[in-house]
N, C-alpha and C. Protein backbone atom coordinates (compact mmCIF):
# COMPACT_ATOMS: atom_id res chain seq x y z
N UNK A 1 36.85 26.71 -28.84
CA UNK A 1 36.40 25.42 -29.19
C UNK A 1 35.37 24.96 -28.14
N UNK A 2 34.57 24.54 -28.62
CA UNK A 2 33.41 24.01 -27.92
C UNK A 2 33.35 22.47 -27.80
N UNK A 3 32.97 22.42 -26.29
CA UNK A 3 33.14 20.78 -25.91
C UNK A 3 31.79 20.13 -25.87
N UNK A 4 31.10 19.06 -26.07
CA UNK A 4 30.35 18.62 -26.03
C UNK A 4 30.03 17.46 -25.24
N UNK A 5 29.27 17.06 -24.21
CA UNK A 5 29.50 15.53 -23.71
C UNK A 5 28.58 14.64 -24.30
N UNK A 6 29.15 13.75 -24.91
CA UNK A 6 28.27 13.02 -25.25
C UNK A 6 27.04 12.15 -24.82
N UNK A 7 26.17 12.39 -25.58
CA UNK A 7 25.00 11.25 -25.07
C UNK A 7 25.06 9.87 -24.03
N UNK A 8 25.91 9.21 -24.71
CA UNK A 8 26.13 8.04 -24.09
C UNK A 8 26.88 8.01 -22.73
N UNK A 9 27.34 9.38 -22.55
CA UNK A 9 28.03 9.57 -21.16
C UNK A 9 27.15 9.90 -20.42
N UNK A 10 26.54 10.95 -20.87
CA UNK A 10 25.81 11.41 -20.13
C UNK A 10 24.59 10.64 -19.03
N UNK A 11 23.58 10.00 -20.09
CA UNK A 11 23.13 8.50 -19.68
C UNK A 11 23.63 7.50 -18.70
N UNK A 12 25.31 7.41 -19.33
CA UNK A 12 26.07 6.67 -18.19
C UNK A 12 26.09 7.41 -16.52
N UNK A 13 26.41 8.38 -16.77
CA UNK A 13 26.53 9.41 -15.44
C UNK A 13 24.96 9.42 -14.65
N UNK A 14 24.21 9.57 -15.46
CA UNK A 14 22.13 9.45 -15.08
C UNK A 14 22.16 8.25 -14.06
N UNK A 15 22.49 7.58 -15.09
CA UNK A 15 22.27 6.04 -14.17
C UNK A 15 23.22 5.76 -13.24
N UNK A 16 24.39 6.35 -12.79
CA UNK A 16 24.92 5.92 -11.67
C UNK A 16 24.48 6.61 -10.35
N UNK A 17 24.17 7.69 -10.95
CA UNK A 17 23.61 8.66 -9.97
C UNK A 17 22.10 8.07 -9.27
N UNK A 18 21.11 7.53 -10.36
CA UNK A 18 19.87 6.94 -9.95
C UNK A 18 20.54 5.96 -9.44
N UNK A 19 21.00 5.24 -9.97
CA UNK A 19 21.20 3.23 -8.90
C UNK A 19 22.18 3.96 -7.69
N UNK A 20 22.69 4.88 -6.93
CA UNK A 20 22.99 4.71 -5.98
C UNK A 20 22.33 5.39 -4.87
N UNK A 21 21.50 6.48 -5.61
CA UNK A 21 20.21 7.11 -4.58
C UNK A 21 19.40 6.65 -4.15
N UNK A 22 18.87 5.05 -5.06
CA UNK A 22 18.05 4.49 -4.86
C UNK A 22 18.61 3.08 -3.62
N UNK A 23 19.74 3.01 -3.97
CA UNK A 23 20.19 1.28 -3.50
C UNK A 23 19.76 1.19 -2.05
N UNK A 24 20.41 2.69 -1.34
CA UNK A 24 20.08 2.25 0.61
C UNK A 24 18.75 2.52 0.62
N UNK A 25 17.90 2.92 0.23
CA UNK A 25 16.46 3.11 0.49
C UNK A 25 15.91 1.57 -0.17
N UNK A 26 16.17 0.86 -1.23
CA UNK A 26 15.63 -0.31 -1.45
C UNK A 26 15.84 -1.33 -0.77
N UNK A 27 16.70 -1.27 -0.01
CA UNK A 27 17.31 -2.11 0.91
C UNK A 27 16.75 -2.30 2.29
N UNK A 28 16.19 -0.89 2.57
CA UNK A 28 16.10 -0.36 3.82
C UNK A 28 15.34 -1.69 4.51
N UNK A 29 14.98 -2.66 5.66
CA UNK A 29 14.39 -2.87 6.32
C UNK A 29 14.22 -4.58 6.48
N UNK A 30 14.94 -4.79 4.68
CA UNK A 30 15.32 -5.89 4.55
C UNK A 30 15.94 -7.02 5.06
N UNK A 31 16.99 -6.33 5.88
CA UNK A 31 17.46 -7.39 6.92
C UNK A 31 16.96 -7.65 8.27
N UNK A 32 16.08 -7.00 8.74
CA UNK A 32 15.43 -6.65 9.82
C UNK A 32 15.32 -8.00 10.17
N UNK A 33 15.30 -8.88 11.75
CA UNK A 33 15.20 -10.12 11.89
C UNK A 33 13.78 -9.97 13.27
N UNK A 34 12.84 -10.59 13.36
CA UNK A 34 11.96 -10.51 14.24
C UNK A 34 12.23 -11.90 15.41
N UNK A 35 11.08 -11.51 16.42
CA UNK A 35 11.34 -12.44 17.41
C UNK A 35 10.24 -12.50 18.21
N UNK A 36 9.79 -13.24 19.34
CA UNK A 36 8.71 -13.08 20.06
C UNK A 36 8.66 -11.90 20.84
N UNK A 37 10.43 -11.14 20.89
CA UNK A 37 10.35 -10.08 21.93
C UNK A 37 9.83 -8.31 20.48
N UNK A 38 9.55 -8.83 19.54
CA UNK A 38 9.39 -7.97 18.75
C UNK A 38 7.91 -7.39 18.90
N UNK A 39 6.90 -8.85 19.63
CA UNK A 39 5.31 -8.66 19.76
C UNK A 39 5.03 -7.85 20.81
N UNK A 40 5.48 -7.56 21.21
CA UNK A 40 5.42 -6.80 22.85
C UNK A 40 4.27 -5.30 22.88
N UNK A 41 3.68 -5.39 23.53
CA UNK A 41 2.80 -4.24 24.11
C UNK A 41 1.04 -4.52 23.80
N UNK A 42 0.57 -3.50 23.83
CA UNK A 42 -0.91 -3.58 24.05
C UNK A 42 -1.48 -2.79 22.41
N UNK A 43 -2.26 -3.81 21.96
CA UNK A 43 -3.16 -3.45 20.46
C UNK A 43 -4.84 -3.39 20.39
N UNK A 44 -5.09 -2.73 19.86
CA UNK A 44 -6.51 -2.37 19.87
C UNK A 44 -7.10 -3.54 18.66
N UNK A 45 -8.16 -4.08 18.22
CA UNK A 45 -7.93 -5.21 16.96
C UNK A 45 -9.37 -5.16 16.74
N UNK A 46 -9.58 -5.54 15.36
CA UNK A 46 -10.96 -5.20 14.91
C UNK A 46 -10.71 -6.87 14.47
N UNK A 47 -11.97 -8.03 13.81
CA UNK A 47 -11.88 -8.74 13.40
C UNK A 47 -13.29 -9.40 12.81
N UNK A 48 -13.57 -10.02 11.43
CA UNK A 48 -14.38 -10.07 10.76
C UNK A 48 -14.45 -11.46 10.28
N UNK A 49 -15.28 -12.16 10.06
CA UNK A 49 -15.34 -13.27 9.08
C UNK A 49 -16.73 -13.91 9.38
N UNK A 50 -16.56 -15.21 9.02
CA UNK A 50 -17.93 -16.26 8.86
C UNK A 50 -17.71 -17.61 9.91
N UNK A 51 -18.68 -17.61 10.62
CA UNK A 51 -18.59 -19.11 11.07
C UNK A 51 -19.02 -20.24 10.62
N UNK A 52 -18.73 -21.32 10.33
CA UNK A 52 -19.55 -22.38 9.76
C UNK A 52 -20.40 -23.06 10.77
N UNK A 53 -21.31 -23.77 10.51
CA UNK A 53 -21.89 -24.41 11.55
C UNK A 53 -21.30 -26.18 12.02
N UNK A 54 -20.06 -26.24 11.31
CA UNK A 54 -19.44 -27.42 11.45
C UNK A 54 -18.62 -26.93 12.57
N UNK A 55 -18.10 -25.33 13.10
CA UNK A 55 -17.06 -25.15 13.97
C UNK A 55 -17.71 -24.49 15.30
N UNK A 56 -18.73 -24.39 15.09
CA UNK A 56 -19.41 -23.86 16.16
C UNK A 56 -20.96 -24.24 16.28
N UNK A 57 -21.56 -24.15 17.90
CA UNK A 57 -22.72 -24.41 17.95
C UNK A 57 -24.24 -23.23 16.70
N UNK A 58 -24.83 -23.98 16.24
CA UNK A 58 -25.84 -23.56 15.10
C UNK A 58 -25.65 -22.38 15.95
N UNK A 59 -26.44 -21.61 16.83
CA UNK A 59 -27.02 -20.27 17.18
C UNK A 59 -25.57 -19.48 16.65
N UNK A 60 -24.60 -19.69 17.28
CA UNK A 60 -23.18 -18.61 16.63
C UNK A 60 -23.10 -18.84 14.96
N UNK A 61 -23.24 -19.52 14.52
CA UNK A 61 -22.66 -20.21 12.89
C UNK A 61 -23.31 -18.49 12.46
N UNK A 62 -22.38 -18.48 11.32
CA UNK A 62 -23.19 -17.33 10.53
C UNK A 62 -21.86 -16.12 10.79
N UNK A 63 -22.41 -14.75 10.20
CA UNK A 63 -21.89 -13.54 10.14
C UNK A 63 -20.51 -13.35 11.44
N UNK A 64 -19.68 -12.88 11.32
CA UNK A 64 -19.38 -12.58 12.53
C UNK A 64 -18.12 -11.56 12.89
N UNK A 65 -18.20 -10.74 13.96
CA UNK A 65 -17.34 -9.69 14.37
C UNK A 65 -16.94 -9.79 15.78
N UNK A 66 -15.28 -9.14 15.69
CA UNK A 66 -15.20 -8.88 17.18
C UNK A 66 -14.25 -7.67 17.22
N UNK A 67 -14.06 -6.99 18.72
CA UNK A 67 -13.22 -5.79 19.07
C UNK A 67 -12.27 -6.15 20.27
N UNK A 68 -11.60 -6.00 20.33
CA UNK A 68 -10.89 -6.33 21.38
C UNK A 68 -9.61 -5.62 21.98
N UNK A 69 -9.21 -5.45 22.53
CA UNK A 69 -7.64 -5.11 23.46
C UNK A 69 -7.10 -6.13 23.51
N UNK A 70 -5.53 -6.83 23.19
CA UNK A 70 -4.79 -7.43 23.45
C UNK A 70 -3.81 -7.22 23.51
N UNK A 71 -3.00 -7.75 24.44
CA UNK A 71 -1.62 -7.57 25.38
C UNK A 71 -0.35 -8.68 24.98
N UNK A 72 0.57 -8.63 24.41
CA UNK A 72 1.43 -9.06 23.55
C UNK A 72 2.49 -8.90 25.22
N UNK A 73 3.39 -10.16 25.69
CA UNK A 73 4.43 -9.52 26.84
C UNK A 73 6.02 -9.56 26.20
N UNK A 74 6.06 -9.89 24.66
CA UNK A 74 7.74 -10.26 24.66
C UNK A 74 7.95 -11.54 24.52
N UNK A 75 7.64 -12.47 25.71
CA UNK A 75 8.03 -13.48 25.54
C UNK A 75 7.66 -15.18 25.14
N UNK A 76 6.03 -14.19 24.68
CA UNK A 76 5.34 -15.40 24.03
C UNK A 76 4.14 -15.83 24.67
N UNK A 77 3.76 -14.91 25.49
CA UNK A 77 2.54 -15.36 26.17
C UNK A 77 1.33 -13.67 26.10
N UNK A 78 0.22 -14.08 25.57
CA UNK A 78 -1.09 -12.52 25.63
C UNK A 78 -2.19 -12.91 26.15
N UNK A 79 -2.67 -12.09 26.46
CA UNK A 79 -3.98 -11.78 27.37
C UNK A 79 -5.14 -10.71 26.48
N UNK A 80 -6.14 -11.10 26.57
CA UNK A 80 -7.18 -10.28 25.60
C UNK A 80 -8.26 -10.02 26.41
N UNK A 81 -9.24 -8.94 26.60
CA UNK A 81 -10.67 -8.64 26.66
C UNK A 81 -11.44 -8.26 25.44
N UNK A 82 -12.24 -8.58 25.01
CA UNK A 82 -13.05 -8.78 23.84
C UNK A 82 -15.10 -9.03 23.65
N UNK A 83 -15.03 -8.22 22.86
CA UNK A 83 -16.69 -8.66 22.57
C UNK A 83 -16.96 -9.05 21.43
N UNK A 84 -17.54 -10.31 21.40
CA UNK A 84 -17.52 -11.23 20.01
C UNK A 84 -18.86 -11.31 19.30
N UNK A 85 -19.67 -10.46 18.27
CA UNK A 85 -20.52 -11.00 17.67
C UNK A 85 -20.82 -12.11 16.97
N UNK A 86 -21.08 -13.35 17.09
CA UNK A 86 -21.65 -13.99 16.72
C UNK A 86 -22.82 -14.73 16.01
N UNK A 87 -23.46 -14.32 14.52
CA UNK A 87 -24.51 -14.10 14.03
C UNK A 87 -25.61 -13.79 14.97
N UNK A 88 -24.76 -12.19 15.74
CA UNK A 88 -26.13 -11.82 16.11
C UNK A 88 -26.17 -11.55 18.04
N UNK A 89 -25.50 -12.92 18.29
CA UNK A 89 -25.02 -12.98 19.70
C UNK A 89 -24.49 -12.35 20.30
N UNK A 90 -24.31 -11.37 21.09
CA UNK A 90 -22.99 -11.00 21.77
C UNK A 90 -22.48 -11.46 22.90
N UNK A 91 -21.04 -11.52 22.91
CA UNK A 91 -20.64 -12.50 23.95
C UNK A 91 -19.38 -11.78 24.56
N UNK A 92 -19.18 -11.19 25.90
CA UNK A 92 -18.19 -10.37 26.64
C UNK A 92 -16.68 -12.31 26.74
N UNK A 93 -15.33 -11.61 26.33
CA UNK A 93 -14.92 -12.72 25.93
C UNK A 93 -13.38 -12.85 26.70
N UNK A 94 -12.41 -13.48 27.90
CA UNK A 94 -11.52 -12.78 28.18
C UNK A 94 -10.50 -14.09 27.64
N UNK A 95 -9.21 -13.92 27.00
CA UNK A 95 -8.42 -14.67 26.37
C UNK A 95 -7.25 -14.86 26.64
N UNK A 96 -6.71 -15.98 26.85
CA UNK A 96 -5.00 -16.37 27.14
C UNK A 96 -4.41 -17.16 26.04
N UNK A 97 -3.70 -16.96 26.13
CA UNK A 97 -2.76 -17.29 24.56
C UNK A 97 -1.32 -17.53 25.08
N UNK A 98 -0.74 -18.20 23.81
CA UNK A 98 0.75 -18.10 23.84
C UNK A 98 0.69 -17.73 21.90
N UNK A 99 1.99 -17.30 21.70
CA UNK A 99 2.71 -17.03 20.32
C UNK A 99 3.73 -17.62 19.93
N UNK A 100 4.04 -17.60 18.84
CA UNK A 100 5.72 -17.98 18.09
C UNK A 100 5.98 -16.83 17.20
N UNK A 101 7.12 -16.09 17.38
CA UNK A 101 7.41 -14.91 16.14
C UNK A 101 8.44 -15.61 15.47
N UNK A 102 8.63 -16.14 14.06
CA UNK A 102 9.76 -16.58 13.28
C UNK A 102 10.53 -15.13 12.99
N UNK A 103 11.99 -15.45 12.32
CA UNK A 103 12.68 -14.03 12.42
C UNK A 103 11.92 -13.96 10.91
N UNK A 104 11.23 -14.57 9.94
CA UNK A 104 10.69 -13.57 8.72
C UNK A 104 9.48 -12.53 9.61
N UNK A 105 9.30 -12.42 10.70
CA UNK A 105 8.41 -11.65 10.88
C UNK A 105 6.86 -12.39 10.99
N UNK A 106 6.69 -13.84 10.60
CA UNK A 106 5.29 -14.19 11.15
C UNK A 106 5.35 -15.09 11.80
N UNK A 107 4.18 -15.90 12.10
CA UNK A 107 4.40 -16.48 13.14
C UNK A 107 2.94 -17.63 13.12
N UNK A 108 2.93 -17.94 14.35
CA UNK A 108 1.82 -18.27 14.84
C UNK A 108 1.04 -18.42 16.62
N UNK A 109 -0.41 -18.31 16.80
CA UNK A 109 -0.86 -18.19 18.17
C UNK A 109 -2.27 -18.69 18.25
N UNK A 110 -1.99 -19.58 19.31
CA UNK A 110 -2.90 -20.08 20.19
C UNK A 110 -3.93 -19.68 21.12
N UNK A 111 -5.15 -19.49 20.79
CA UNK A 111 -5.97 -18.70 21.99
C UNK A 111 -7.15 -19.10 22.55
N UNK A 112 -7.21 -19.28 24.01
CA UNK A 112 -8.01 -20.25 24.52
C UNK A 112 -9.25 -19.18 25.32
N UNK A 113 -10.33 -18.89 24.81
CA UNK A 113 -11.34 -18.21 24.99
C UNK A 113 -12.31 -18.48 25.88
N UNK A 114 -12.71 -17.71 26.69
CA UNK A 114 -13.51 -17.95 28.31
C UNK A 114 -14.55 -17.07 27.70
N UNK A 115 -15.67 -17.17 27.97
CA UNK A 115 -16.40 -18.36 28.74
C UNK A 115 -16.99 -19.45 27.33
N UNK A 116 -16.32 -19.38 26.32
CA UNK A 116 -16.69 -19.98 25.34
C UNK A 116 -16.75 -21.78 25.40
N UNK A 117 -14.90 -21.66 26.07
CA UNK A 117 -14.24 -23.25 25.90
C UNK A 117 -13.70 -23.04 24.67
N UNK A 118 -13.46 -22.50 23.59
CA UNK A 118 -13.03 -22.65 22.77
C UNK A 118 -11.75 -22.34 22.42
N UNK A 119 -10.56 -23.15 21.82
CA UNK A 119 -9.04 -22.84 21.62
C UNK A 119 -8.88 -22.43 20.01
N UNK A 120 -8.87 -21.50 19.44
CA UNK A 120 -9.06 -21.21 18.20
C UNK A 120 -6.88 -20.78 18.15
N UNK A 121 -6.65 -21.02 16.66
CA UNK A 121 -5.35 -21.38 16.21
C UNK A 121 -5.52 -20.12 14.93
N UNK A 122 -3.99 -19.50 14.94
CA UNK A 122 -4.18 -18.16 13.91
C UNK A 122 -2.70 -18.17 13.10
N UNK A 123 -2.47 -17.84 12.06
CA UNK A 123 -0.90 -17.65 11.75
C UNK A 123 -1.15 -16.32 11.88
N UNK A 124 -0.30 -15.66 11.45
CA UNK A 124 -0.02 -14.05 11.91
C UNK A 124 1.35 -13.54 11.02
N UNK A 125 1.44 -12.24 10.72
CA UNK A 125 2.75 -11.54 10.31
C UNK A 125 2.54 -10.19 10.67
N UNK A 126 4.07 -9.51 11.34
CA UNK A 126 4.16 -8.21 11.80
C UNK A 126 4.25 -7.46 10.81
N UNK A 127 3.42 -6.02 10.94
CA UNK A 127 3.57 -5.37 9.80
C UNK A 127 4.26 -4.20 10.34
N UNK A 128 4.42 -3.05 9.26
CA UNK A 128 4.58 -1.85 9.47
C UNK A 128 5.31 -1.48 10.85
N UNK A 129 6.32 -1.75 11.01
CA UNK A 129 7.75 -2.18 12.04
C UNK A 129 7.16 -2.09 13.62
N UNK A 130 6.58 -3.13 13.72
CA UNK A 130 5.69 -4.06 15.06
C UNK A 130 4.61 -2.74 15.22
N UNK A 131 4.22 -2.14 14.76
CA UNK A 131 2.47 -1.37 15.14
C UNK A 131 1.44 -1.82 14.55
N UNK A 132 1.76 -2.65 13.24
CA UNK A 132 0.45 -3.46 12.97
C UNK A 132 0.72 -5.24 13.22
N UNK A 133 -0.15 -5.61 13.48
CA UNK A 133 -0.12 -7.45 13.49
C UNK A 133 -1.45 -7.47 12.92
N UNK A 134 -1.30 -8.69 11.44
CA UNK A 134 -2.29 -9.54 10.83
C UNK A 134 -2.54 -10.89 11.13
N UNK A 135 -3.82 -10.89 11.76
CA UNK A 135 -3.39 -12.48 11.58
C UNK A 135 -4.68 -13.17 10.62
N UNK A 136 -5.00 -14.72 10.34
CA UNK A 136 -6.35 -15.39 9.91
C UNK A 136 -6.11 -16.75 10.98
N UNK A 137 -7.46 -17.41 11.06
CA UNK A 137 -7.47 -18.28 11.50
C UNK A 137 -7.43 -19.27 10.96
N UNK A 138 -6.58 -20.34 11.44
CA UNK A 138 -6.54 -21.19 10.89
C UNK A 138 -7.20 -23.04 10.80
N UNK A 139 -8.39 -22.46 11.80
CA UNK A 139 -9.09 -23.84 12.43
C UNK A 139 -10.28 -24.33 11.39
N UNK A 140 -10.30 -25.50 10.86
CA UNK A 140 -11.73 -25.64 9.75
C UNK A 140 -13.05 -25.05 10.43
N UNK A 141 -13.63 -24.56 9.50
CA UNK A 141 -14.95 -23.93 9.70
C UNK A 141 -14.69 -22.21 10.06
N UNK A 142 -13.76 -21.90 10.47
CA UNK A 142 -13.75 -20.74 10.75
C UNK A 142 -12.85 -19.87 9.98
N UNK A 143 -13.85 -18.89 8.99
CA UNK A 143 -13.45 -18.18 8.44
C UNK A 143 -12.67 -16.32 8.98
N UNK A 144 -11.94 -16.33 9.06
CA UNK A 144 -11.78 -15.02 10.67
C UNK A 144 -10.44 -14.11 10.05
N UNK A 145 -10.72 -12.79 10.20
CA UNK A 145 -9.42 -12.37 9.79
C UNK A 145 -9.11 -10.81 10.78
N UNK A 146 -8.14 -10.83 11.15
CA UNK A 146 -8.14 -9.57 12.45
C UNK A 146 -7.10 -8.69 11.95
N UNK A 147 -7.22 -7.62 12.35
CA UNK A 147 -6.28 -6.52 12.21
C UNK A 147 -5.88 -5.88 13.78
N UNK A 148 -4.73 -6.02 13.75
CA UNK A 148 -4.48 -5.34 15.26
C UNK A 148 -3.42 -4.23 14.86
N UNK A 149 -3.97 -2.63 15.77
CA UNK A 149 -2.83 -1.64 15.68
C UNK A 149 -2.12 -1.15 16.63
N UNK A 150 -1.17 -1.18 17.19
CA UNK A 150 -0.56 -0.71 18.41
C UNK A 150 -1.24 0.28 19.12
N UNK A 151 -1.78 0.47 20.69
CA UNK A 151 -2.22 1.01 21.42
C UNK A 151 -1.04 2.93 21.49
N UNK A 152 -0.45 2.28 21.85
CA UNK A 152 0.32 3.45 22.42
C UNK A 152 2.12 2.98 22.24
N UNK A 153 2.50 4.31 21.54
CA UNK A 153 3.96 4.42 21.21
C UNK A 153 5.01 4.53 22.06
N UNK A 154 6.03 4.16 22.34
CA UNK A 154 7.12 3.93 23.82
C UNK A 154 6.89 5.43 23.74
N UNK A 155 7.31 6.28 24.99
CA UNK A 155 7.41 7.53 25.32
C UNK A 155 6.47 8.70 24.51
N UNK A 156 4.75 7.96 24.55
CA UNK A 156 4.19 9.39 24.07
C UNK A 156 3.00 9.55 25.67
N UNK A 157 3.10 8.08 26.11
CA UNK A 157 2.57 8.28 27.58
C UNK A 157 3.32 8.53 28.60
């Protein structure tokens, strides 16, 4: 005699097997809670946008780029060296800041730019488990959006 399993079992058996292979991997990272000590170390950062001429003096207003190194310590305070194009300008740029990391992972930071005078304001969110940080700015007239990627990984120096 020949046994047969039925369709509808079978299906049943499919799907328990998929919803539980899948459940810890959908889950994965979800509870993760961030903090200011999550920002920590040194990032390389590219950054792009537009200046208006309402947020800055006419000669900068216009196109604009910058590169920079910045230094994240843990506890809410960074340090930057930077070169800022400015429709056109270039300007050698060194930066002190403080941060806030909320535990969803974003945040916000303050950065007060030499030899400019200028305190420009950014929200931010950690990406890709603290090696990338996004941030935009958030000051009128200034259109600005940066990408920063972690310098160097704990124990490959």
């Amino acid at each position: 005699m020949k046994r047969s399993i039925a369709p509808t079992r079978l299906f049943i058996a499919f799907a328990i097997v998929f919803v539980l292979g899948i459940a810890p991997r959908a889950q994965a990272g979800e509870n993760k809670v961030c903090s200011n000590a999550t920002l920590r170390g040194s990032f390389g950062y590219t950054a792009t946008g537009t200046l208006l001429p309402t947020a800055v003096p006419a000669a900068l207003a216009g196109p604009f780029g910058e590169i920079g190194r910045q230094t994240f310590d843990g506890n809410g305070h960074t340090t930057a060296t930077a070169t800022i194009n400015a429709n056109g300008n270039i300007v050698n740029v060194t930066i002190e800041g403080t941060y806030t990391v909320n535990p969803d992972c974003t945040g916000s930071m303050t950065r007060n730019v030499s030899p400019l005078g200028v305190t420009a304001h950014d929200d931010l969110v950690i990406d890709d488990d603290g090696l990338e940080l996004r941030t935009i700015a958030t000051d009128p007239g200034e259109i600005e959006t940066y990408i920063y990627r972690k310098q160097f990984l704990e124990g490959r120096w």
